[in-house]
N, C-alpha and C. Protein backbone atom coordinates (compact mmCIF):
# COMPACT_ATOMS: atom_id res chain seq x y z
N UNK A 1 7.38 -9.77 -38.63
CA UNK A 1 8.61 -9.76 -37.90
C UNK A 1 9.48 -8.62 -38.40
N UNK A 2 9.96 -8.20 -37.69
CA UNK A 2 10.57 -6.52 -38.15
C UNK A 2 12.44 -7.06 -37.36
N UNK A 3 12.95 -6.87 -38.60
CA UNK A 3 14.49 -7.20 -38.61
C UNK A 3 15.34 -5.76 -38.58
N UNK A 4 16.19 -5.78 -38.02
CA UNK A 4 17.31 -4.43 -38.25
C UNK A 4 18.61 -5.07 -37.99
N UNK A 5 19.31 -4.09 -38.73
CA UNK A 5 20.93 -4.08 -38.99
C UNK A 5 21.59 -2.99 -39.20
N UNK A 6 22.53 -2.51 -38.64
CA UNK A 6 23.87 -1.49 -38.44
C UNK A 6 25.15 -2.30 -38.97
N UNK A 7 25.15 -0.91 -39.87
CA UNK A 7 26.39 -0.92 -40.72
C UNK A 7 27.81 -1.13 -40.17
N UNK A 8 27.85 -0.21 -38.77
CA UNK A 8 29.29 -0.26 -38.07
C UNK A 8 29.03 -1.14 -36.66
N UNK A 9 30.55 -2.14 -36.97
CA UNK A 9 30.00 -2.80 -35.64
C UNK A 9 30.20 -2.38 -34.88
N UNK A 10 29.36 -2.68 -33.94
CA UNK A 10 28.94 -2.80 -32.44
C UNK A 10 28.04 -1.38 -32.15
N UNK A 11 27.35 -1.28 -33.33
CA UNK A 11 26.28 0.00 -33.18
C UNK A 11 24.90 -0.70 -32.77
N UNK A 12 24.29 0.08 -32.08
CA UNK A 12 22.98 -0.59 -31.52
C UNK A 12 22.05 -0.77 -32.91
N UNK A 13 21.58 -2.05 -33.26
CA UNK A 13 20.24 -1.70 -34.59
C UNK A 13 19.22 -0.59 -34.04
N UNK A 14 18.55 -0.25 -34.66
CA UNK A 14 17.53 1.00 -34.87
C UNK A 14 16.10 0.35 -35.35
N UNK A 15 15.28 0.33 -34.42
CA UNK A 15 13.59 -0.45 -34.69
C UNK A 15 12.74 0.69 -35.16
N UNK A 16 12.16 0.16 -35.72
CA UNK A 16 10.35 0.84 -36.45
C UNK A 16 10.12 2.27 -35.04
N UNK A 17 9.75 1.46 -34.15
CA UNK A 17 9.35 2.38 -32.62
C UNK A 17 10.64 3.59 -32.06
N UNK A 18 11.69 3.12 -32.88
CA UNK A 18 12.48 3.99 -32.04
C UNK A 18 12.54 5.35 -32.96
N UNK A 19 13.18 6.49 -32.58
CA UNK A 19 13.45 7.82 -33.01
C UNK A 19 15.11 7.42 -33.48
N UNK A 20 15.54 9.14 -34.14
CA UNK A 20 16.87 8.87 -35.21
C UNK A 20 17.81 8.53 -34.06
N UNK A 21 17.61 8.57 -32.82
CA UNK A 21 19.13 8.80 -31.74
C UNK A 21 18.96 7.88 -31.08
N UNK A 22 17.68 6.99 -31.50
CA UNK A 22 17.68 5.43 -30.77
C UNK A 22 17.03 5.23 -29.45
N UNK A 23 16.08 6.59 -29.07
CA UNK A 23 15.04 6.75 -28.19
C UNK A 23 13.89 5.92 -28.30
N UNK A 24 13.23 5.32 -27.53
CA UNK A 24 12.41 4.66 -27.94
C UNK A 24 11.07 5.79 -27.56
N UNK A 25 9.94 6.02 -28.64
CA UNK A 25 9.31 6.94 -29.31
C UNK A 25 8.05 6.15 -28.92
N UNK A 26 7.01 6.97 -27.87
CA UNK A 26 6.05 6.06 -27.25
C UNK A 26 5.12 6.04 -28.25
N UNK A 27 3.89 5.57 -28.52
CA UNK A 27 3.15 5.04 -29.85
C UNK A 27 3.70 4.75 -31.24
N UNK A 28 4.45 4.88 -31.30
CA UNK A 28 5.27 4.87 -32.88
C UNK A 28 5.31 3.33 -33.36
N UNK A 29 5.86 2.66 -31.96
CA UNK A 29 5.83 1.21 -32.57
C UNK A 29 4.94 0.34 -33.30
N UNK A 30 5.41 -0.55 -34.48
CA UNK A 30 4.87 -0.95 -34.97
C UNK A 30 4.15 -2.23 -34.69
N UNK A 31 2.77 -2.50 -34.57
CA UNK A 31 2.12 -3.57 -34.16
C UNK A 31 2.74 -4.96 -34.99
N UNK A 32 3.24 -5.68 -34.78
CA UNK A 32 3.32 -7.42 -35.55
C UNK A 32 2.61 -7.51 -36.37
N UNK A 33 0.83 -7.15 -36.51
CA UNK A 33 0.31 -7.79 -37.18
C UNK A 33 -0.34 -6.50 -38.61
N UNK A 34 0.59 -5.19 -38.17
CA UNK A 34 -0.03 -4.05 -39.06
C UNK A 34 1.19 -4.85 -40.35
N UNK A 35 0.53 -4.05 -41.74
CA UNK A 35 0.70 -4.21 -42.67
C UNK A 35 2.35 -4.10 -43.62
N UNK A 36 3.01 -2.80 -42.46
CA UNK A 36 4.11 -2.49 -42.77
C UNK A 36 5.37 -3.11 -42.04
N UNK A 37 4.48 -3.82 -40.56
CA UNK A 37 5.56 -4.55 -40.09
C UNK A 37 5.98 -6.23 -40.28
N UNK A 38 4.51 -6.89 -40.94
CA UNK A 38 4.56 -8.10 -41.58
C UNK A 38 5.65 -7.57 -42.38
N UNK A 39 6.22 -9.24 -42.26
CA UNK A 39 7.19 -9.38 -43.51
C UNK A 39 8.55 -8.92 -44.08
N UNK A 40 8.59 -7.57 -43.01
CA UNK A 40 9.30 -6.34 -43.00
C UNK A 40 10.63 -6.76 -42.52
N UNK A 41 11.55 -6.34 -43.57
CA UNK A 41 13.15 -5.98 -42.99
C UNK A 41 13.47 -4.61 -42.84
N UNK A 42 14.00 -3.93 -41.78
CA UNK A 42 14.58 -2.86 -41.67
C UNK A 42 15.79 -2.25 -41.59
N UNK A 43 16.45 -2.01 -42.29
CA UNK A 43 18.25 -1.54 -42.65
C UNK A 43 17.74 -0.04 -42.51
N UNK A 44 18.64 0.17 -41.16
CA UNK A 44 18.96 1.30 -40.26
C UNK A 44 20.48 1.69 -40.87
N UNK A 45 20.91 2.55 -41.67
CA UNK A 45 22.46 2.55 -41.42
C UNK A 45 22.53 3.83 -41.05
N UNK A 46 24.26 3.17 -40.11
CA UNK A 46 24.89 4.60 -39.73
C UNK A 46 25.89 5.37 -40.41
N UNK A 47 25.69 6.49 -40.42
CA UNK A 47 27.56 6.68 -41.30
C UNK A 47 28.05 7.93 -40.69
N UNK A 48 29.09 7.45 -40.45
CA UNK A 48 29.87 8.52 -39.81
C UNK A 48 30.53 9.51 -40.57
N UNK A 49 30.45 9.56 -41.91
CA UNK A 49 30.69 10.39 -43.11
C UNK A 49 30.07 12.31 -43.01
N UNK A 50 28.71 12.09 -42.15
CA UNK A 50 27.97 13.35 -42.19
C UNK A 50 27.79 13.31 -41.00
N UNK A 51 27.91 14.71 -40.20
CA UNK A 51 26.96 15.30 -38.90
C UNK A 51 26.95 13.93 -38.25
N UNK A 52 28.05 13.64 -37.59
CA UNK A 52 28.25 12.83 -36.62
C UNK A 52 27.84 11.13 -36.56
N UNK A 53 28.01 10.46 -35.86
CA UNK A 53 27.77 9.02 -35.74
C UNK A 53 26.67 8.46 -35.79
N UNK A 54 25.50 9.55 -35.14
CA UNK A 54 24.43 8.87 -35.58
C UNK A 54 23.97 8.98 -36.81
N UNK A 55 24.12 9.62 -37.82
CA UNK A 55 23.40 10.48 -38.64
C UNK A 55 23.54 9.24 -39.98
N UNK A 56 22.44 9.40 -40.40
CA UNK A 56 22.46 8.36 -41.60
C UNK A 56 21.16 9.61 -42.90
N UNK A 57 21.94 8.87 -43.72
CA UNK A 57 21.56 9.40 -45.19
C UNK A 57 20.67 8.75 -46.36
N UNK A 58 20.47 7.31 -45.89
CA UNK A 58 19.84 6.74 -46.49
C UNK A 58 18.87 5.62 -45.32
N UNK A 59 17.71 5.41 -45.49
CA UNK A 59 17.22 3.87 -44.67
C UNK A 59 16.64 3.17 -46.01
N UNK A 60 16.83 2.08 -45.88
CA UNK A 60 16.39 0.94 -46.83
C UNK A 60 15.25 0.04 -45.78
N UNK A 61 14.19 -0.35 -46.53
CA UNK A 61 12.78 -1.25 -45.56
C UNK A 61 12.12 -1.93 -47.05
N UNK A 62 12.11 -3.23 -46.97
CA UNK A 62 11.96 -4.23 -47.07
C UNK A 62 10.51 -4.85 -46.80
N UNK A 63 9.75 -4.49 -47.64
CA UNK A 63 7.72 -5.49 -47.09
C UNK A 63 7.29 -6.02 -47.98
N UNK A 64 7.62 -7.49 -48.16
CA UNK A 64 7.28 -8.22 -48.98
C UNK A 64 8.08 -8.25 -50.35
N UNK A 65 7.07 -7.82 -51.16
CA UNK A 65 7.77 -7.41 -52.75
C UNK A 65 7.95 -6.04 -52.82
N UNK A 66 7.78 -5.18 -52.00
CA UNK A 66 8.26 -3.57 -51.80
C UNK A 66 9.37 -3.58 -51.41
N UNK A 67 10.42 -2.71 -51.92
CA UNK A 67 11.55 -1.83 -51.34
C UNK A 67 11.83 -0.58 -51.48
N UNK A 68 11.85 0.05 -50.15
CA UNK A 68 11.38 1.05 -49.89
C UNK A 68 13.00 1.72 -49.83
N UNK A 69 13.15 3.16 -50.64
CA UNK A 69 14.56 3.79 -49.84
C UNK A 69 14.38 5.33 -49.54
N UNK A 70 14.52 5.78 -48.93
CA UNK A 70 14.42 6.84 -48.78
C UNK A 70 15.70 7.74 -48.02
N UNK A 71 16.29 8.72 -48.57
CA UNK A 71 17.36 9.26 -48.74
C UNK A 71 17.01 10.30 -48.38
N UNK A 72 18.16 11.19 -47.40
CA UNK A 72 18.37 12.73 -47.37
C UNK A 72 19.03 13.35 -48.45
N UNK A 73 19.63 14.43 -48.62
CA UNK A 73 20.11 15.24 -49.53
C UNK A 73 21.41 15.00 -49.46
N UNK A 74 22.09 14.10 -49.05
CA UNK A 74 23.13 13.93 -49.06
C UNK A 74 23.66 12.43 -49.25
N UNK A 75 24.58 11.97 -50.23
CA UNK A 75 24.58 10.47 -50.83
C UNK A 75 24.82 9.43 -49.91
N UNK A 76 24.14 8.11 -50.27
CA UNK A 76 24.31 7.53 -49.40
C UNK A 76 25.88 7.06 -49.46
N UNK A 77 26.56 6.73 -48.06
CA UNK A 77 27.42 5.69 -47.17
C UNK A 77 27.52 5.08 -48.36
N UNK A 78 29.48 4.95 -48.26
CA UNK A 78 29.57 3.46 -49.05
C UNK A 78 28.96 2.09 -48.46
N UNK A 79 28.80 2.32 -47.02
CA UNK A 79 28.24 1.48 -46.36
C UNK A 79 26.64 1.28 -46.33
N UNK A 80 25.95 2.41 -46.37
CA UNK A 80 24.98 2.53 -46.88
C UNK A 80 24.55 1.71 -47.76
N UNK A 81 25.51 2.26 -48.61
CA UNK A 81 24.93 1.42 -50.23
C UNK A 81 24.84 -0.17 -50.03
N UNK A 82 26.04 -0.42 -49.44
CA UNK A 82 26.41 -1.66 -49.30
C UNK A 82 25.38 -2.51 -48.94
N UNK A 83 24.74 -1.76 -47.74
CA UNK A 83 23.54 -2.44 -47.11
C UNK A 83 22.47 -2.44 -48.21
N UNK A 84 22.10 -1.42 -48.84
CA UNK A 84 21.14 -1.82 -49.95
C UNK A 84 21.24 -2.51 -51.18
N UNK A 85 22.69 -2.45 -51.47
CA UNK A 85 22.61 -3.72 -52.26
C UNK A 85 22.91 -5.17 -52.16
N UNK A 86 23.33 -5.37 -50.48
CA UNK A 86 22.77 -6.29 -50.21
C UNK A 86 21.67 -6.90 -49.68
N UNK A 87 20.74 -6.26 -49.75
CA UNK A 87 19.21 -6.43 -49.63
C UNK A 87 18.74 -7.10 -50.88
N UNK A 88 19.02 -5.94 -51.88
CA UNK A 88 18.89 -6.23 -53.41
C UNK A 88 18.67 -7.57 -53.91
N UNK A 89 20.65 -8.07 -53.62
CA UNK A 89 21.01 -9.36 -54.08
C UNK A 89 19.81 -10.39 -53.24
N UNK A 90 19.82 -9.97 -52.08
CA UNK A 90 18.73 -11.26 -51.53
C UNK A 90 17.25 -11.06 -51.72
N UNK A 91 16.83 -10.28 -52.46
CA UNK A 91 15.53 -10.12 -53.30
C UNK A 91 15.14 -10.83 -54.13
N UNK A 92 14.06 -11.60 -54.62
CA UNK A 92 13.42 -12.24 -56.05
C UNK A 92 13.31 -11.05 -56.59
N UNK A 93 14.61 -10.97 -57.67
CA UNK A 93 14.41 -9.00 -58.31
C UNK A 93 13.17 -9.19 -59.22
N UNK A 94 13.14 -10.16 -59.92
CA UNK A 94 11.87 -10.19 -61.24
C UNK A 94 10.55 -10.26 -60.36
N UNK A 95 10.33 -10.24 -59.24
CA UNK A 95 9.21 -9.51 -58.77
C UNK A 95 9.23 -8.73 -57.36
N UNK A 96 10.07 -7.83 -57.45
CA UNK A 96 10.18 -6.79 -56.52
C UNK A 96 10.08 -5.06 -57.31
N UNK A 97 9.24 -4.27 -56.32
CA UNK A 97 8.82 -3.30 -57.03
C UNK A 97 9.50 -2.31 -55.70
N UNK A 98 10.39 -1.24 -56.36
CA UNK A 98 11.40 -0.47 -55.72
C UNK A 98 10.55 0.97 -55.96
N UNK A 99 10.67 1.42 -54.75
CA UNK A 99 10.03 2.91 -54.58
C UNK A 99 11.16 4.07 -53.47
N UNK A 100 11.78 4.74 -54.27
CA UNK A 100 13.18 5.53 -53.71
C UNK A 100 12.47 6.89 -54.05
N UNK A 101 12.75 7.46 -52.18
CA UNK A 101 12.36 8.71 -52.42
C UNK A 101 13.62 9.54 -51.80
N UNK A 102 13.87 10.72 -52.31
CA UNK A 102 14.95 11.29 -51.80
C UNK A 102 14.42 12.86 -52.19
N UNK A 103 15.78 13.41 -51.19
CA UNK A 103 15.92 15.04 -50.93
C UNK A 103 16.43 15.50 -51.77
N UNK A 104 17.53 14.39 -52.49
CA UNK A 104 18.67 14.82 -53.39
C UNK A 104 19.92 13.81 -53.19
N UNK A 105 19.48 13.03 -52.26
CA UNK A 105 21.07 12.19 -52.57
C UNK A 105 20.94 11.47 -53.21
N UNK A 106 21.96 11.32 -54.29
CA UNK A 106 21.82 10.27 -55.52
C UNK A 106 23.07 9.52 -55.02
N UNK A 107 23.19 8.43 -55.66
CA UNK A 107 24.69 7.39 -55.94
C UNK A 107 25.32 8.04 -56.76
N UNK A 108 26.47 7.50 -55.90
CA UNK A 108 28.44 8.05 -56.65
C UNK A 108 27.88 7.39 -58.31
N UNK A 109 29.23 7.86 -59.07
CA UNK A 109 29.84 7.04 -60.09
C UNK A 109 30.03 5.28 -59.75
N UNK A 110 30.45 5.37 -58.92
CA UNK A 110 31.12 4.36 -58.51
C UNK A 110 29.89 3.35 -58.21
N UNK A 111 29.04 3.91 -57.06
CA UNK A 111 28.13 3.32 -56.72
C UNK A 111 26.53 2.50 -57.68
N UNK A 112 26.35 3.83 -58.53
CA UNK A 112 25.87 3.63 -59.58
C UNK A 112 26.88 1.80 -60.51
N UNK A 113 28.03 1.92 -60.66
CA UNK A 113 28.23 0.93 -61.30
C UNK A 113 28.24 -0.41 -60.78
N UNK A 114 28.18 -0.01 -58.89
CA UNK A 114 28.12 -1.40 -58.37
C UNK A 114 26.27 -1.69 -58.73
N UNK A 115 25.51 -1.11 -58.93
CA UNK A 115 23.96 -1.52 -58.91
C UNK A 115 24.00 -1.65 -60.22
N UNK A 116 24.67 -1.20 -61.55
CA UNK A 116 24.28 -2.57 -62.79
C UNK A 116 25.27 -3.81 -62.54
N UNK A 117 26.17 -3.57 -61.98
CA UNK A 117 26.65 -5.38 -61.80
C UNK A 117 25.79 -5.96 -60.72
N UNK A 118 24.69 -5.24 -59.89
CA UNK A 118 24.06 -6.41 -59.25
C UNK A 118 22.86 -6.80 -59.64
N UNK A 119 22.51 -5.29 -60.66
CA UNK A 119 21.07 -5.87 -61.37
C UNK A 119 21.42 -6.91 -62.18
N UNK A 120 22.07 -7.10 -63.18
CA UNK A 120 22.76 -7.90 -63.52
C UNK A 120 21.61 -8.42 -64.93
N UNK A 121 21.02 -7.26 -65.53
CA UNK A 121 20.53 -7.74 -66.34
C UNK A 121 19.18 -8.01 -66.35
N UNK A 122 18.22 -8.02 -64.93
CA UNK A 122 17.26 -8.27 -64.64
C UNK A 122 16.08 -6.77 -64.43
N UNK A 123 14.99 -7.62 -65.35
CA UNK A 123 13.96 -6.21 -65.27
C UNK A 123 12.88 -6.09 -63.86
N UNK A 124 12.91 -5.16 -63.28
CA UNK A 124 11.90 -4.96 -62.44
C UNK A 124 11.55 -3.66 -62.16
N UNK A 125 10.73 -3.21 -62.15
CA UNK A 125 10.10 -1.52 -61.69
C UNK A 125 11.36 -0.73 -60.64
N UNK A 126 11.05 0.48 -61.09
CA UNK A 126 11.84 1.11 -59.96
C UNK A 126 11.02 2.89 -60.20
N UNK A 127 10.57 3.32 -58.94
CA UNK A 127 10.39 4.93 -59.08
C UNK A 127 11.09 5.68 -58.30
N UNK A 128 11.91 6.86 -58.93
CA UNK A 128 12.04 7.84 -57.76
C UNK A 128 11.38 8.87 -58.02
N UNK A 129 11.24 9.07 -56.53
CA UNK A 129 10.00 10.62 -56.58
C UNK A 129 11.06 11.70 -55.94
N UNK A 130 11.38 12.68 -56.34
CA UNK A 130 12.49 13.58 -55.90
C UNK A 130 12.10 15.55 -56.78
N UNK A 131 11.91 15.90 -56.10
CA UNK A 131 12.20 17.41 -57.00
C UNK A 131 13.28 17.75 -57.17
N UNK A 132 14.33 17.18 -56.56
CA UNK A 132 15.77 17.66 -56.82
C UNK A 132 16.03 17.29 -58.45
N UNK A 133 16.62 18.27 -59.23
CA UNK A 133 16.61 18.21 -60.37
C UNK A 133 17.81 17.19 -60.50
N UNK A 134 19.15 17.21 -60.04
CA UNK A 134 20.16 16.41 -60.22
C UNK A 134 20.02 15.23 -59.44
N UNK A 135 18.89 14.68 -58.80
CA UNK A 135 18.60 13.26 -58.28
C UNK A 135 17.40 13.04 -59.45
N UNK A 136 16.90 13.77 -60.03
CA UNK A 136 15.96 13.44 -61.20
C UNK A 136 16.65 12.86 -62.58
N UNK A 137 18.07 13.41 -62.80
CA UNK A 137 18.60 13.51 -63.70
C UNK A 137 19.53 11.95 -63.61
N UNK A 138 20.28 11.92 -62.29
CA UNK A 138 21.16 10.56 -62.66
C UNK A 138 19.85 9.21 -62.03
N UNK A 139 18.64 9.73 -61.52
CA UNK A 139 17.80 8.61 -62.03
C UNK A 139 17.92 8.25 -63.54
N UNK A 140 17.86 9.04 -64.11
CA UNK A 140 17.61 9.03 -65.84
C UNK A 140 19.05 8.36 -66.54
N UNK A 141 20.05 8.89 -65.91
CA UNK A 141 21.40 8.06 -66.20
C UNK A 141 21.10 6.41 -65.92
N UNK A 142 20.84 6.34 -65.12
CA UNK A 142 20.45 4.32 -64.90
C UNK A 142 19.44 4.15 -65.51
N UNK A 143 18.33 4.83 -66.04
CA UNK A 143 17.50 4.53 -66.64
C UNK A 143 17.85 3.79 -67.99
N UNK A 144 18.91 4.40 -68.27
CA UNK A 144 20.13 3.48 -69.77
C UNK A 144 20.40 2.57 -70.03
N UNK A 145 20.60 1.83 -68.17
CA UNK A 145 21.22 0.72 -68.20
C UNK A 145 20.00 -0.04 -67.72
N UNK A 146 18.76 0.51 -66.76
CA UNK A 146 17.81 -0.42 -66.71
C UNK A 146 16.08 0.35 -67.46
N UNK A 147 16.27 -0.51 -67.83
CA UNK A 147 14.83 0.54 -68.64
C UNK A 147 13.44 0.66 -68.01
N UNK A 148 12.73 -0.46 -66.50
CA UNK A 148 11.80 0.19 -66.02
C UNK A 148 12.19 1.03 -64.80
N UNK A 149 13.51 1.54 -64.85
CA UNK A 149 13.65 2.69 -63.77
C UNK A 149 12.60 4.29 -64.65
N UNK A 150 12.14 4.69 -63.62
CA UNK A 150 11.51 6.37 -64.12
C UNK A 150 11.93 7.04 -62.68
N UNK A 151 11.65 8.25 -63.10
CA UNK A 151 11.88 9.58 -62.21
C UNK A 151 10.15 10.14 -61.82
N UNK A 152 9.86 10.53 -61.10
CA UNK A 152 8.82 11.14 -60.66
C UNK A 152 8.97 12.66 -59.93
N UNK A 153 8.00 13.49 -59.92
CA UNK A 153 8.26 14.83 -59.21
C UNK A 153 7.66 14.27 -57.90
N UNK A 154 7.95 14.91 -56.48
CA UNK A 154 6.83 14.51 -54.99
C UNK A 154 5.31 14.90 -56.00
N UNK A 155 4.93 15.49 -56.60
CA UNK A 155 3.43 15.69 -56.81
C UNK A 155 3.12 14.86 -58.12
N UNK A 156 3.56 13.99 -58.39
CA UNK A 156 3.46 12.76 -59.40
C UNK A 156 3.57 11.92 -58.71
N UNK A 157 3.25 11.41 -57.21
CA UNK A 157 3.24 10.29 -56.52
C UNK A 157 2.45 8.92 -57.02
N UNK A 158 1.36 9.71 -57.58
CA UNK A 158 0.17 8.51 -57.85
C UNK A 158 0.62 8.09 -59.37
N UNK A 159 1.64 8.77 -60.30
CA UNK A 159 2.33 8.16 -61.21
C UNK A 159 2.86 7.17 -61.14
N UNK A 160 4.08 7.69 -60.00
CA UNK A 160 5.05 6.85 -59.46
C UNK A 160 4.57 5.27 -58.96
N UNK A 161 3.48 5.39 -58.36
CA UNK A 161 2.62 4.16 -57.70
C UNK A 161 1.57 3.47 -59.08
N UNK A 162 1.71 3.90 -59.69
CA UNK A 162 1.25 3.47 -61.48
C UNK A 162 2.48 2.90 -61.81
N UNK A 163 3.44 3.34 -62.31
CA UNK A 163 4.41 2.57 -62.77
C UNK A 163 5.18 1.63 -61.87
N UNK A 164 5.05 1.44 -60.46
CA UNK A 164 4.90 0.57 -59.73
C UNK A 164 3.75 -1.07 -59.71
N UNK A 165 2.99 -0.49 -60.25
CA UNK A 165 2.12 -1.49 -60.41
C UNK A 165 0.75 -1.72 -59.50
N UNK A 166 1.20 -0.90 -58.35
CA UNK A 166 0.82 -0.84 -56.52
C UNK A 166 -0.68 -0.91 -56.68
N UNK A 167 -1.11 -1.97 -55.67
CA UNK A 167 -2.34 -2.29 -55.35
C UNK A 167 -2.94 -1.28 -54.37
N UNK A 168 -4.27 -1.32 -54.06
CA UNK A 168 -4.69 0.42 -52.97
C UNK A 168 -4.03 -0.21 -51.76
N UNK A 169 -3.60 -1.63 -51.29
CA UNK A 169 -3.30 -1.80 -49.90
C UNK A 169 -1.75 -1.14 -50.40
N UNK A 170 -0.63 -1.75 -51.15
CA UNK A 170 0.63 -1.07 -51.47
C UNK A 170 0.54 0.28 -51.69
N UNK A 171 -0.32 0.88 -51.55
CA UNK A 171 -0.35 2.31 -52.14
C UNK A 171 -0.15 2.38 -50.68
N UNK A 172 -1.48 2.50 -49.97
CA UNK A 172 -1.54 2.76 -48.36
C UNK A 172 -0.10 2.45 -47.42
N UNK A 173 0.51 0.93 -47.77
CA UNK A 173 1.72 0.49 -47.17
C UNK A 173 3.00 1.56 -47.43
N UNK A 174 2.83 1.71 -49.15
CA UNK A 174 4.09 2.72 -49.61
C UNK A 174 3.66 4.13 -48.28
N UNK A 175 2.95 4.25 -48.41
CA UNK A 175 2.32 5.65 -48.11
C UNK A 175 3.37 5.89 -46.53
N UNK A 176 2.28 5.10 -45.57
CA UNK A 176 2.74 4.86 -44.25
C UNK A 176 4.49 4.46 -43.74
N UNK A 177 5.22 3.73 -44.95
CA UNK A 177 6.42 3.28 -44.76
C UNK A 177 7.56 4.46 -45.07
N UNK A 178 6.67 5.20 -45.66
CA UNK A 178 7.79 6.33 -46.69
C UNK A 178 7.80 7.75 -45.26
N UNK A 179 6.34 7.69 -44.80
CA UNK A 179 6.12 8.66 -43.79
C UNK A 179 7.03 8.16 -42.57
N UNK A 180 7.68 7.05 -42.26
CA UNK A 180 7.83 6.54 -40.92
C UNK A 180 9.66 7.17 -41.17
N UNK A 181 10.12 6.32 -42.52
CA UNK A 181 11.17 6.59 -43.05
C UNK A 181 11.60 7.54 -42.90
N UNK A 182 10.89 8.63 -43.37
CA UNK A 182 11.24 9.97 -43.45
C UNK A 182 11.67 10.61 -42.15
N UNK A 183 10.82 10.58 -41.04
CA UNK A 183 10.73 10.89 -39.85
C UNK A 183 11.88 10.64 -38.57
N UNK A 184 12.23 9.17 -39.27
CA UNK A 184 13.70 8.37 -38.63
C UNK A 184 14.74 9.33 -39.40
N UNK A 185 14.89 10.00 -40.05
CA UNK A 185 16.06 10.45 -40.88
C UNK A 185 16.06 11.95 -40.88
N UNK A 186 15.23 12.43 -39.95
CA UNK A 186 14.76 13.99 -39.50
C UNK A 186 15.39 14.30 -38.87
């Protein structure tokens, strides 16, 4: 079952099948019974912060014990965030395995301090895969406050999916979910 939610009300949600402007994108959709759409929540946000109303900076997706984020080069929405850390909070964190890939947008100060008051103390995996040197770097700043966060380069993927823990089907799922992600945020 594939769920979506928009940040600002009365914005249309944004599905698996559709494109960034809310076209619906012929083959793209995701079958019910494929791997990435079991189970699957999808947080579409909008922010009107960058390049207009539709334009979003971060998507957050949700499959199973995966959470998936994937970010443009530019930080996410306070609203944004909002949406991902309320995903977070409604996670079993002690077995959820977080895989954040970005261009370069990292979390505020600010934002950063709302995610140790919601980790709240609790250990669970986290990778980001980023070449941006200053999204590599304040990964490493939370790394302080949570200790299985790591940083990865894009060509340390199969690291990243090591310190994840990821089975070859989660490898394949990360794989396909991160490609779909990316593409919605193009």
């Amino acid at each position: 079952m594939l769920e979506s939610t928009s940040c600002e009300k009365g914005g249309p949600p944004s599905y698996a099948g559709e494109g960034a402007r809310g076209r619906k994108r012929y083959g793209a959709k995701a079958s019910p019974s494929s791997p990435r759409a079991r189970n699957a929540v999808v947080v579409n946000v909008r922010s009107s912060r960058f390049a207009g109303p539709m334009s979003r900076n971060q998507i957050v997706r949700k499959v199973g014990s995966l959470l998936f984020v994937v970010e443009t080069e530019l930080p996410p929405s306070d609203g944004e965030w909002t949406e991902f850390l309320d995903l977070l909070r409604k996670s079993e964190l002690a077995k959820t395995k977080i895989l954040v890939v970005t261009a370069g947008g990292t979390p505020s100060p600010v934002q950063r301090k709302q995610l140790a008051d919601a980790l709240g103390g609790v250990r669970f995996r986290v990778a980001v895969v980023s070449d941006n040197i200053s999204a590599r770097f304040v990964a490493s700043t939370i790394a302080l406050f949570h200790r299985d966060h790591r940083s990865f380069s894009a060509t340390e993927i199969g690291e990243a999916y090591d310190h994840l823990q990821l089975t070859p089907q989660e490898r394949t799922i990360a794989d396909s979910n991160v490609r779909e992600m990316r593409a919605l945020l193009a």
